[in-house]
Protein backbone atom coordinates (compact mmCIF):
# COMPACT_ATOMS: atom_id res chain seq x y z
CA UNK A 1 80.66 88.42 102.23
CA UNK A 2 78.50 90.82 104.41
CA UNK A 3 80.15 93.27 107.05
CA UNK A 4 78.43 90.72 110.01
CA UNK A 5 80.79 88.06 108.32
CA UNK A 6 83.73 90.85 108.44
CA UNK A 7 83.49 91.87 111.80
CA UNK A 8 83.48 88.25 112.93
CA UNK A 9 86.55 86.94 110.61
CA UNK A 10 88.43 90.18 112.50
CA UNK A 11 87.26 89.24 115.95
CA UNK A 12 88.33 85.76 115.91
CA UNK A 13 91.94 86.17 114.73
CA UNK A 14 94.63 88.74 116.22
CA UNK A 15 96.36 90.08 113.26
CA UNK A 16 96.12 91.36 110.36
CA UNK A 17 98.65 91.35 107.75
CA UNK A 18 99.12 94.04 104.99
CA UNK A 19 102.30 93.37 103.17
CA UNK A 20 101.85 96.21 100.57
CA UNK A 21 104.30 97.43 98.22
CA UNK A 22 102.14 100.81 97.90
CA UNK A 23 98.22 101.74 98.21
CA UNK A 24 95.80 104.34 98.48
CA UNK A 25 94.68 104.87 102.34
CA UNK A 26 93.23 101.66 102.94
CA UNK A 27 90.06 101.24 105.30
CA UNK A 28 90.43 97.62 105.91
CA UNK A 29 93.64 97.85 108.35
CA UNK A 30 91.47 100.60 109.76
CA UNK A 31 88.56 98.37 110.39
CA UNK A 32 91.16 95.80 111.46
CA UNK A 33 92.32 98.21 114.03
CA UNK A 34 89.23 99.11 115.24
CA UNK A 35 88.35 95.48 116.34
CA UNK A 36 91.72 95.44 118.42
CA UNK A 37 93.39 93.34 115.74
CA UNK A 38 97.48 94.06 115.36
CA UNK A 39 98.16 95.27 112.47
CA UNK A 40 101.87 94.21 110.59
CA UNK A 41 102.11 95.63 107.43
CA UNK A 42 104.77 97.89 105.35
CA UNK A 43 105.68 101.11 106.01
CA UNK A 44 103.86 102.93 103.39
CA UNK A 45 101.96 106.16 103.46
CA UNK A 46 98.32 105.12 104.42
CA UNK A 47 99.89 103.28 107.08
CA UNK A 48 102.47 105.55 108.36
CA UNK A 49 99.46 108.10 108.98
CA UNK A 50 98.02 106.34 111.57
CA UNK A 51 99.88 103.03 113.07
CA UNK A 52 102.56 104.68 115.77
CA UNK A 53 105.32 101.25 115.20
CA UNK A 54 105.40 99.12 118.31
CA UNK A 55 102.41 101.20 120.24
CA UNK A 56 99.59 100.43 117.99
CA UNK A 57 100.95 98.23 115.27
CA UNK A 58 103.60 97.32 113.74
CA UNK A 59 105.68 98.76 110.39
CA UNK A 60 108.05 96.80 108.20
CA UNK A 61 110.24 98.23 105.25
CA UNK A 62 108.88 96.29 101.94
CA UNK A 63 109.72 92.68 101.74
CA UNK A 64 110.28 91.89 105.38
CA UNK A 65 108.90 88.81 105.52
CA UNK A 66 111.14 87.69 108.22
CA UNK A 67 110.76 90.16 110.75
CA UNK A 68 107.11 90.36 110.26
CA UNK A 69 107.05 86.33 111.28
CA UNK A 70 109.09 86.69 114.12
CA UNK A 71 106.77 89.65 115.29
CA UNK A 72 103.55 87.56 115.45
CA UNK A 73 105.75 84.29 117.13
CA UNK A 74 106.55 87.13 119.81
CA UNK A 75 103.93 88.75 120.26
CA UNK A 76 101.99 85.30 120.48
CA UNK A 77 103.97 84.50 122.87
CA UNK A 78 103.19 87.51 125.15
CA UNK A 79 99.78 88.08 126.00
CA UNK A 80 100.18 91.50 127.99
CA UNK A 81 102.14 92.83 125.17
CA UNK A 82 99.92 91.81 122.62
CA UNK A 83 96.50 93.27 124.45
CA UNK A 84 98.12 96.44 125.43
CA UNK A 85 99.48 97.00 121.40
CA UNK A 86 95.41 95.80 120.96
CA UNK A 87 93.75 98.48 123.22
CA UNK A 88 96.21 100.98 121.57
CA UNK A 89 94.98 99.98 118.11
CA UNK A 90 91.61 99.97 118.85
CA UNK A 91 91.35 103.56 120.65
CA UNK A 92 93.87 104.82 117.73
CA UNK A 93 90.87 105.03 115.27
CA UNK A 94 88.12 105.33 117.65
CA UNK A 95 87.78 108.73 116.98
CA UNK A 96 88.02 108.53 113.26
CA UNK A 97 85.00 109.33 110.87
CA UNK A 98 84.33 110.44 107.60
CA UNK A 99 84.08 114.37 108.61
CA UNK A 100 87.38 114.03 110.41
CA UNK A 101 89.03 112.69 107.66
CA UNK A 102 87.99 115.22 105.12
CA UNK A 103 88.52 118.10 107.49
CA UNK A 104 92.46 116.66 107.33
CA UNK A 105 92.44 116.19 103.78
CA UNK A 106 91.24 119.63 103.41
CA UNK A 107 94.36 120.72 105.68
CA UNK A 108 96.99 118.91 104.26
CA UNK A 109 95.59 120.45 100.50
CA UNK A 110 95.57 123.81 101.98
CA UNK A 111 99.33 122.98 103.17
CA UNK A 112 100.42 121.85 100.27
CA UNK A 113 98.42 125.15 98.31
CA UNK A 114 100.43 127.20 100.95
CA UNK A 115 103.86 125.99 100.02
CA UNK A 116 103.52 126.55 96.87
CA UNK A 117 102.28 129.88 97.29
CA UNK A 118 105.58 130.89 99.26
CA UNK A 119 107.59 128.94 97.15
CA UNK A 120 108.40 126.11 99.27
């Protein structure tokens, strides 16, 4: 499908699911974001790094299929809630390029480089 055909899918529904058990930093939640969808998905890494749980998404330990559900029925349920958590998700990674995102990779390597150094 073409990114037109993306962009659409994500504006006319208002969340977007990613129940991983692990992954690499994922752009689509990202992209998701971005269009001011709410994001539910586990608490893994390449979420934890940018979704702040209940301000601009929402985090789930790994198969919390349950609490994810009753999430969305709430939030459906509550339109101010749901389009402030959406402004927050959308100005969240409204900043965020590709040069930003290697400048922190960069850091965090030269972190991890200095631990190690000093033996930490």
């Amino acid at each position: 499908q073409s990114p037109a055909h993306f962009k659409s899918l994500l504006d006319t529904h208002g969340f977007f699911l990613q129940p991983s058990h692990s992954e690499g930093f994922s752009l689509a939640f990202v992209q998701a974001m971005a269009r001011g969808c709410l994001v539910i998905g586990s608490s893994i890494d390449c979420m934890l790094q940018t979704i702040e749980n209940g301000k601009n998404g929402f985090l789930f330990p790994d198969k919390n299929a349950d609490e994810m559900a009753a999430t969305i029925l709430r939030l459906a349920a509550d339109p101010a809630g749901f389009q402030a958590v959406s402004r927050n998700a959308a100005l969240a990674v409204q900043g965020m390029s590709w040069s930003r995102v290697a400048s922190q990779y960069v850091d965090f390597c030269k972190g991890i480089i200095e631990r190690k150094e000093h033996g930490k």
